[in-house]
PDB file of N, CA and C in Angstrom:
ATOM      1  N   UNK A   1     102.394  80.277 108.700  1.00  0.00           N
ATOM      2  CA  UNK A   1     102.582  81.488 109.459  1.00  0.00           C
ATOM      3  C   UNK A   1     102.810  81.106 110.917  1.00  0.00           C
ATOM      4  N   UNK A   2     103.476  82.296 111.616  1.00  0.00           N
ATOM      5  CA  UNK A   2     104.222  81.307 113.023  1.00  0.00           C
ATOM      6  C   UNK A   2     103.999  82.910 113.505  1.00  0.00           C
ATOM      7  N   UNK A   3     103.461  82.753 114.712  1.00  0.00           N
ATOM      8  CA  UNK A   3     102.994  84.406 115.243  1.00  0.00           C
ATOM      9  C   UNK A   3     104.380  83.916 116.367  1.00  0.00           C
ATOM     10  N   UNK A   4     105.048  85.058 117.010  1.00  0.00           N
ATOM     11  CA  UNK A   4     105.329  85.401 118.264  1.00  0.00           C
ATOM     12  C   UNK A   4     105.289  86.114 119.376  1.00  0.00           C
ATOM     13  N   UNK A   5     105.551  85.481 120.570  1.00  0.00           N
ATOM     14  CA  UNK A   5     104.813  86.426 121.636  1.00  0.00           C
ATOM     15  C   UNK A   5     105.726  87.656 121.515  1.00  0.00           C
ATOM     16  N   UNK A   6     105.661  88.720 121.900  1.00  0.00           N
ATOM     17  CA  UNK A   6     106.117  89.485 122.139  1.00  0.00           C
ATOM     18  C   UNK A   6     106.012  90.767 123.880  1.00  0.00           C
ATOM     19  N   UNK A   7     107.047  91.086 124.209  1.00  0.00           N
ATOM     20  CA  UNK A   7     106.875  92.137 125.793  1.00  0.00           C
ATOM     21  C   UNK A   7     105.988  93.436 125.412  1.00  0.00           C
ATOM     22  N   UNK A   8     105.299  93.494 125.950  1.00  0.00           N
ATOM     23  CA  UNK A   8     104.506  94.732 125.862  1.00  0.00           C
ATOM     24  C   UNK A   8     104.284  95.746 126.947  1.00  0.00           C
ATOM     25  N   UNK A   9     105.528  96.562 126.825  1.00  0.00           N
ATOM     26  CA  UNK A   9     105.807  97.186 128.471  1.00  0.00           C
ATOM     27  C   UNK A   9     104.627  98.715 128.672  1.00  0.00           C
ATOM     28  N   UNK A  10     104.389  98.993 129.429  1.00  0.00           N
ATOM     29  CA  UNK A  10     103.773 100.120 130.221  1.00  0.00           C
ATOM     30  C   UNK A  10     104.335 100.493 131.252  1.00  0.00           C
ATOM     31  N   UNK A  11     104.669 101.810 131.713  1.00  0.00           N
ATOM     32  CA  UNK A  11     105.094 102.856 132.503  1.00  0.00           C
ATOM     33  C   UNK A  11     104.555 104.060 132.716  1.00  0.00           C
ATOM     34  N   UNK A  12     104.488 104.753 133.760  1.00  0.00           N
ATOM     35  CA  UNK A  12     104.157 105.810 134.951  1.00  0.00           C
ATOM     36  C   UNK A  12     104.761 106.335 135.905  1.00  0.00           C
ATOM     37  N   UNK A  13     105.540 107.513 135.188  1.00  0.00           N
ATOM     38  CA  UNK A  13     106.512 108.289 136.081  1.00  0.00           C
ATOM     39  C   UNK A  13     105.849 109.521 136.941  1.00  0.00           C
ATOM     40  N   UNK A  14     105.044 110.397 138.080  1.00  0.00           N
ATOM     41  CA  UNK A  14     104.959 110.756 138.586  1.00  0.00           C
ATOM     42  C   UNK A  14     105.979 111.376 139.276  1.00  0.00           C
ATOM     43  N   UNK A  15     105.640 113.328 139.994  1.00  0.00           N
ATOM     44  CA  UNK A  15     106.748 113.788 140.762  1.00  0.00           C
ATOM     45  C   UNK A  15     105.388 114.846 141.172  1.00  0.00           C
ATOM     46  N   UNK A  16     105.313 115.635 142.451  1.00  0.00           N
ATOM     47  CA  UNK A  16     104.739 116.451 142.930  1.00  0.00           C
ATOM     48  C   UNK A  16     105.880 117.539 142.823  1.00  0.00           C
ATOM     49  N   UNK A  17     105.059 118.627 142.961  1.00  0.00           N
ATOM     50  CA  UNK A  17     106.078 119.974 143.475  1.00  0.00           C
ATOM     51  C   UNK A  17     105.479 120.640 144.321  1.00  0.00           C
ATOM     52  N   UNK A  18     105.916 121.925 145.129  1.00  0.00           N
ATOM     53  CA  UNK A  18     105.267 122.743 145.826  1.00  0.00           C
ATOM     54  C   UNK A  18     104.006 122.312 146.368  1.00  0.00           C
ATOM     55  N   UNK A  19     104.229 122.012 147.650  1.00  0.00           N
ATOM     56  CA  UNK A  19     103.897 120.849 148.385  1.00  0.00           C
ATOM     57  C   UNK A  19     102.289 120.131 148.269  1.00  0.00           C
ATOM     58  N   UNK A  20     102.630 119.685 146.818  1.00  0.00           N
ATOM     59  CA  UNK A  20     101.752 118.931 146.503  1.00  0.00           C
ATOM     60  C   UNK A  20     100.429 119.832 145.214  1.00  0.00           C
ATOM     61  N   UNK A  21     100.398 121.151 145.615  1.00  0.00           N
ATOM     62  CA  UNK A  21     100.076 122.062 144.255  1.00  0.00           C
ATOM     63  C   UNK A  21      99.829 121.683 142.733  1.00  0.00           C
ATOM     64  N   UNK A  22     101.320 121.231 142.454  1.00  0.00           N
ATOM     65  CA  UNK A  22     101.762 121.138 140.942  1.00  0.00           C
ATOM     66  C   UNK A  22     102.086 119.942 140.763  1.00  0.00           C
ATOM     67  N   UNK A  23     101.801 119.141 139.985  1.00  0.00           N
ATOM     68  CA  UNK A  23     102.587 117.810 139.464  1.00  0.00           C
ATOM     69  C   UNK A  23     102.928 117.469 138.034  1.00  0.00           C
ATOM     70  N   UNK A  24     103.688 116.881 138.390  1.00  0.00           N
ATOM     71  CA  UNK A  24     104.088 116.527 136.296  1.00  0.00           C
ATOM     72  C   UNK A  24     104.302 114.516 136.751  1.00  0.00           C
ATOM     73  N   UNK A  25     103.921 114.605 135.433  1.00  0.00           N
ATOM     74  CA  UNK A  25     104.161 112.846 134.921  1.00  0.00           C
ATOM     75  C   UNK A  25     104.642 112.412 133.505  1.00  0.00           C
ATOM     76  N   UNK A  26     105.215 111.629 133.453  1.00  0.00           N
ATOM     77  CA  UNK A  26     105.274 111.071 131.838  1.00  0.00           C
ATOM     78  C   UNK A  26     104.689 109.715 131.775  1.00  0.00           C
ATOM     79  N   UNK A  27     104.156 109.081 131.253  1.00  0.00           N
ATOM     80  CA  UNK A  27     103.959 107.826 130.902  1.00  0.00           C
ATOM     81  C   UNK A  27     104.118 107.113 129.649  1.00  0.00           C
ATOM     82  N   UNK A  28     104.743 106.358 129.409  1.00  0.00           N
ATOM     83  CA  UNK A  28     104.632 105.568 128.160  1.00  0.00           C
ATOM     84  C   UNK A  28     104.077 103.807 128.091  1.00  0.00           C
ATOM     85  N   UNK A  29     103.463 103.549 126.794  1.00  0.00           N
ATOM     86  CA  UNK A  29     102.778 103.041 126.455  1.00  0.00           C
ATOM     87  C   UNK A  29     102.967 102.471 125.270  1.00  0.00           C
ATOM     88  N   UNK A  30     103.050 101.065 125.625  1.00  0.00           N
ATOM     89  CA  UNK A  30     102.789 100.505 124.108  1.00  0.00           C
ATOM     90  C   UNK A  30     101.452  99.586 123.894  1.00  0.00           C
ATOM     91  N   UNK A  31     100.439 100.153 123.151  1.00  0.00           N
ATOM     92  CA  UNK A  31      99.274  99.937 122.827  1.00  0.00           C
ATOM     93  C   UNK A  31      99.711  98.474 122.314  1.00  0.00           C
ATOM     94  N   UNK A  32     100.036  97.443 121.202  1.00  0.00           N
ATOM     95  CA  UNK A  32     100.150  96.414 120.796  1.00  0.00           C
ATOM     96  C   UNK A  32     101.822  96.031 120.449  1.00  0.00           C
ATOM     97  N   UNK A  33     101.780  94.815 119.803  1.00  0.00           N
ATOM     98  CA  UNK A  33     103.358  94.758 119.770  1.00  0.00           C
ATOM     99  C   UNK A  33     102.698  93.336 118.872  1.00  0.00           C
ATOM    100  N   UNK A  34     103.512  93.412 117.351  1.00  0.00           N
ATOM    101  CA  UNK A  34     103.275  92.388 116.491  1.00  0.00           C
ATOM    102  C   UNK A  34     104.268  91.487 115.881  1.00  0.00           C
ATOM    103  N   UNK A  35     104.813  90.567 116.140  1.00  0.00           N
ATOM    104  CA  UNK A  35     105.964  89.529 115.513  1.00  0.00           C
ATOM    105  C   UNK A  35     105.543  88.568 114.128  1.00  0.00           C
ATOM    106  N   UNK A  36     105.726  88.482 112.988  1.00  0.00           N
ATOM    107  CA  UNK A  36     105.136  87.498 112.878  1.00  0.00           C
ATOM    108  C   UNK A  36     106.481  86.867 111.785  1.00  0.00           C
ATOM    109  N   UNK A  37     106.202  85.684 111.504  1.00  0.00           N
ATOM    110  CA  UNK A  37     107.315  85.342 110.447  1.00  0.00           C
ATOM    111  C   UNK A  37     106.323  84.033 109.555  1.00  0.00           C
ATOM    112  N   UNK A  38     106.779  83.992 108.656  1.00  0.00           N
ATOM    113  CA  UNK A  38     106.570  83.017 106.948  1.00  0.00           C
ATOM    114  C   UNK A  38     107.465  82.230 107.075  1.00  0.00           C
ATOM    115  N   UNK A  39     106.909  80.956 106.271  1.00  0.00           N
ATOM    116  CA  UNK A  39     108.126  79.771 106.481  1.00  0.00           C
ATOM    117  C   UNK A  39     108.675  80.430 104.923  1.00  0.00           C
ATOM    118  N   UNK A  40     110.036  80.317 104.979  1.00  0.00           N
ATOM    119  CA  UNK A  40     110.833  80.681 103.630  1.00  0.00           C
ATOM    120  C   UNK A  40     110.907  80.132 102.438  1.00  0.00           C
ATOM    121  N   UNK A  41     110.046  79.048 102.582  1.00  0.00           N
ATOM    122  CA  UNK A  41     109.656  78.265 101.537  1.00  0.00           C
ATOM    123  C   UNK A  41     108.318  78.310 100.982  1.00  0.00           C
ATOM    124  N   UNK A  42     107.149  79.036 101.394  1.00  0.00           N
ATOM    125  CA  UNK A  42     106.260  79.581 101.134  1.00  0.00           C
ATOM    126  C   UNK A  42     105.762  80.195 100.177  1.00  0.00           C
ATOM    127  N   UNK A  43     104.425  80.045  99.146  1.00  0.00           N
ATOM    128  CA  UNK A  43     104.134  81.040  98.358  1.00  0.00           C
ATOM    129  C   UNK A  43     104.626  82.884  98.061  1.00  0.00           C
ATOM    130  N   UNK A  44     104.586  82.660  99.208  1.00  0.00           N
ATOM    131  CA  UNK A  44     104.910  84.664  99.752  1.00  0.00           C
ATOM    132  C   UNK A  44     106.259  84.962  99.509  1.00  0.00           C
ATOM    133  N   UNK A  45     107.431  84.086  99.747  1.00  0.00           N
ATOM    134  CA  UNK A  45     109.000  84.121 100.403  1.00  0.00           C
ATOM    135  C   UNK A  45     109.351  85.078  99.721  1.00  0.00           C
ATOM    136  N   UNK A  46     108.754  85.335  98.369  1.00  0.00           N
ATOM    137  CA  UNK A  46     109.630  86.603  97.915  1.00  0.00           C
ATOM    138  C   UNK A  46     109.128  88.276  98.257  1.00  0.00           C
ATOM    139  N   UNK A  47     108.085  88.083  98.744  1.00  0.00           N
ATOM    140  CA  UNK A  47     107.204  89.430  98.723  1.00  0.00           C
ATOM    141  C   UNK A  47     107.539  89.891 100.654  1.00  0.00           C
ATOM    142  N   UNK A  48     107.514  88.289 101.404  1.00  0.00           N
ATOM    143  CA  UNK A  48     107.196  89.008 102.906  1.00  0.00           C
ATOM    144  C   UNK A  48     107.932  87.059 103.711  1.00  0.00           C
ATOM    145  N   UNK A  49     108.774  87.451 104.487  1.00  0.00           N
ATOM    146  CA  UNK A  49     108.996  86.093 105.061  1.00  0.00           C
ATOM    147  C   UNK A  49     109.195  86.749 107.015  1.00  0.00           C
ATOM    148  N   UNK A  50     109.175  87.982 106.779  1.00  0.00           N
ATOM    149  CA  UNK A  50     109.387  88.419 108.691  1.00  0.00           C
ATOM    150  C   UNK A  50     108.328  90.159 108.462  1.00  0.00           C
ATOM    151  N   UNK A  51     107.654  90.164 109.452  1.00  0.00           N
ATOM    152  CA  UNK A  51     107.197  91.457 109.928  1.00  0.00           C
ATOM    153  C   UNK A  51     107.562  91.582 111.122  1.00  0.00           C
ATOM    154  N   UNK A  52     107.391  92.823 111.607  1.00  0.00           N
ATOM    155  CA  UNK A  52     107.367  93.706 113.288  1.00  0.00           C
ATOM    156  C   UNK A  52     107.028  94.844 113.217  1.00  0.00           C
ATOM    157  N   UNK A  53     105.325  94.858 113.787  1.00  0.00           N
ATOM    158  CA  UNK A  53     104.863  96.479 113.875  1.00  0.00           C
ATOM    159  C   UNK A  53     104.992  96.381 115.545  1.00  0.00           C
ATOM    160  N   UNK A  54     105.923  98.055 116.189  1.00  0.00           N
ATOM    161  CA  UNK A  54     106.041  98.246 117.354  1.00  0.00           C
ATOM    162  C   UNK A  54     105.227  99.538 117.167  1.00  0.00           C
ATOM    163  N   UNK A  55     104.748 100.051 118.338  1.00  0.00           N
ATOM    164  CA  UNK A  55     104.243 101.902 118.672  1.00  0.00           C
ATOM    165  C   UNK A  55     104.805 101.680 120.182  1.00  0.00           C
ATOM    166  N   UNK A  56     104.880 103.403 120.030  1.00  0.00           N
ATOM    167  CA  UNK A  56     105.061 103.832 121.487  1.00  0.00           C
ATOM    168  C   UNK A  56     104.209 104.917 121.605  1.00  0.00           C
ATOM    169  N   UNK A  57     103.425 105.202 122.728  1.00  0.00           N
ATOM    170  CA  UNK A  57     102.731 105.979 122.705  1.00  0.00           C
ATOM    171  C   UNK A  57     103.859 106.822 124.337  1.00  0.00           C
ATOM    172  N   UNK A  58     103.969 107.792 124.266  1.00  0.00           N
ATOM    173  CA  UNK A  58     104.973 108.700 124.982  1.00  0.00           C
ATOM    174  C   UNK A  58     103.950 109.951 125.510  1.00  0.00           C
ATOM    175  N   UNK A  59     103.578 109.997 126.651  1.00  0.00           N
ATOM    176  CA  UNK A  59     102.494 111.020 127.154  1.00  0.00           C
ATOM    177  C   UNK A  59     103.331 112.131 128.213  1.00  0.00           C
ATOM    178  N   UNK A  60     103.599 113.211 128.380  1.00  0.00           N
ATOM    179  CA  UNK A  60     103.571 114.098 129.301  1.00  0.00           C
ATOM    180  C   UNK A  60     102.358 114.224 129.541  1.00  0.00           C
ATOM    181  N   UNK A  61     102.088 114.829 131.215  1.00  0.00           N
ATOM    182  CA  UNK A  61     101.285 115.510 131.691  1.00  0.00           C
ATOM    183  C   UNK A  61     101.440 116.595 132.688  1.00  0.00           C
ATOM    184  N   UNK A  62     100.557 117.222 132.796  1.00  0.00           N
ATOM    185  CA  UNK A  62     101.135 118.613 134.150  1.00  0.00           C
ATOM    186  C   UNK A  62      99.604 118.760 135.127  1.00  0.00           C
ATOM    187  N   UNK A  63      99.453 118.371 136.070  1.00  0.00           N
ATOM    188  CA  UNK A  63      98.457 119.078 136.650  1.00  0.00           C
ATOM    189  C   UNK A  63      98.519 119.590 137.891  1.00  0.00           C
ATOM    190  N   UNK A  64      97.336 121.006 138.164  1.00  0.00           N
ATOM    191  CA  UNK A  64      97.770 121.496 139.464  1.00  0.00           C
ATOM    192  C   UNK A  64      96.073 121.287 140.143  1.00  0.00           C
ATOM    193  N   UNK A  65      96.719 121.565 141.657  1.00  0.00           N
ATOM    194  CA  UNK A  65      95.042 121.729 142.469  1.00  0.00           C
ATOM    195  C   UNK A  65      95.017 122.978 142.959  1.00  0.00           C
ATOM    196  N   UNK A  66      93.763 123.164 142.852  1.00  0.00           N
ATOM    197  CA  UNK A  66      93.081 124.861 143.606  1.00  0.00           C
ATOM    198  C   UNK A  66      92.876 124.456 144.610  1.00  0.00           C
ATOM    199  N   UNK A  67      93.246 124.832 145.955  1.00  0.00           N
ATOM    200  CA  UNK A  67      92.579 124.642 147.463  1.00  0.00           C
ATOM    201  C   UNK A  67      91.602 126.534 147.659  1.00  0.00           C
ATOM    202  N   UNK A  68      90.731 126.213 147.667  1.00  0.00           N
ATOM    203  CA  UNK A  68      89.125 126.774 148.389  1.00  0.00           C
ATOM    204  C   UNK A  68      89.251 126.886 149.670  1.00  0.00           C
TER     205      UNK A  68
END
């Protein structure tokens, strides 16, 4: 078995509105990131010789402030 590295990006988009009141964001996220590969000559070769589990986790948000 032969693991590989793999990029595991994260992002944070932010914007205010009405001067400073209201805001929205998106962020995305990838919690893990899995490569792996089997030599092809292997017990397994017929069942599994490459995997790749990716997620994205994709968030909106909205928040506002009360000024008192």
């Amino acid at each position: 078995m032969r693991s590989v590295d793999s990029f595991v990006p994260n992002m944070v988009v932010t914007q205010s509105f009405m001067e400073g009141k209201l805001a929205a964001g998106l962020g995305a996220f990838s919690a893990y990131g899995t490569d792996t590969q089997w030599p092809g000559d292997g017990p397994l070769r017929y069942v599994i010789t490459n995997s790749r589990l990716s997620m994205v986790d994709i968030t909106p948000s909205v928040a506002t402030r009360s000024i008192r």
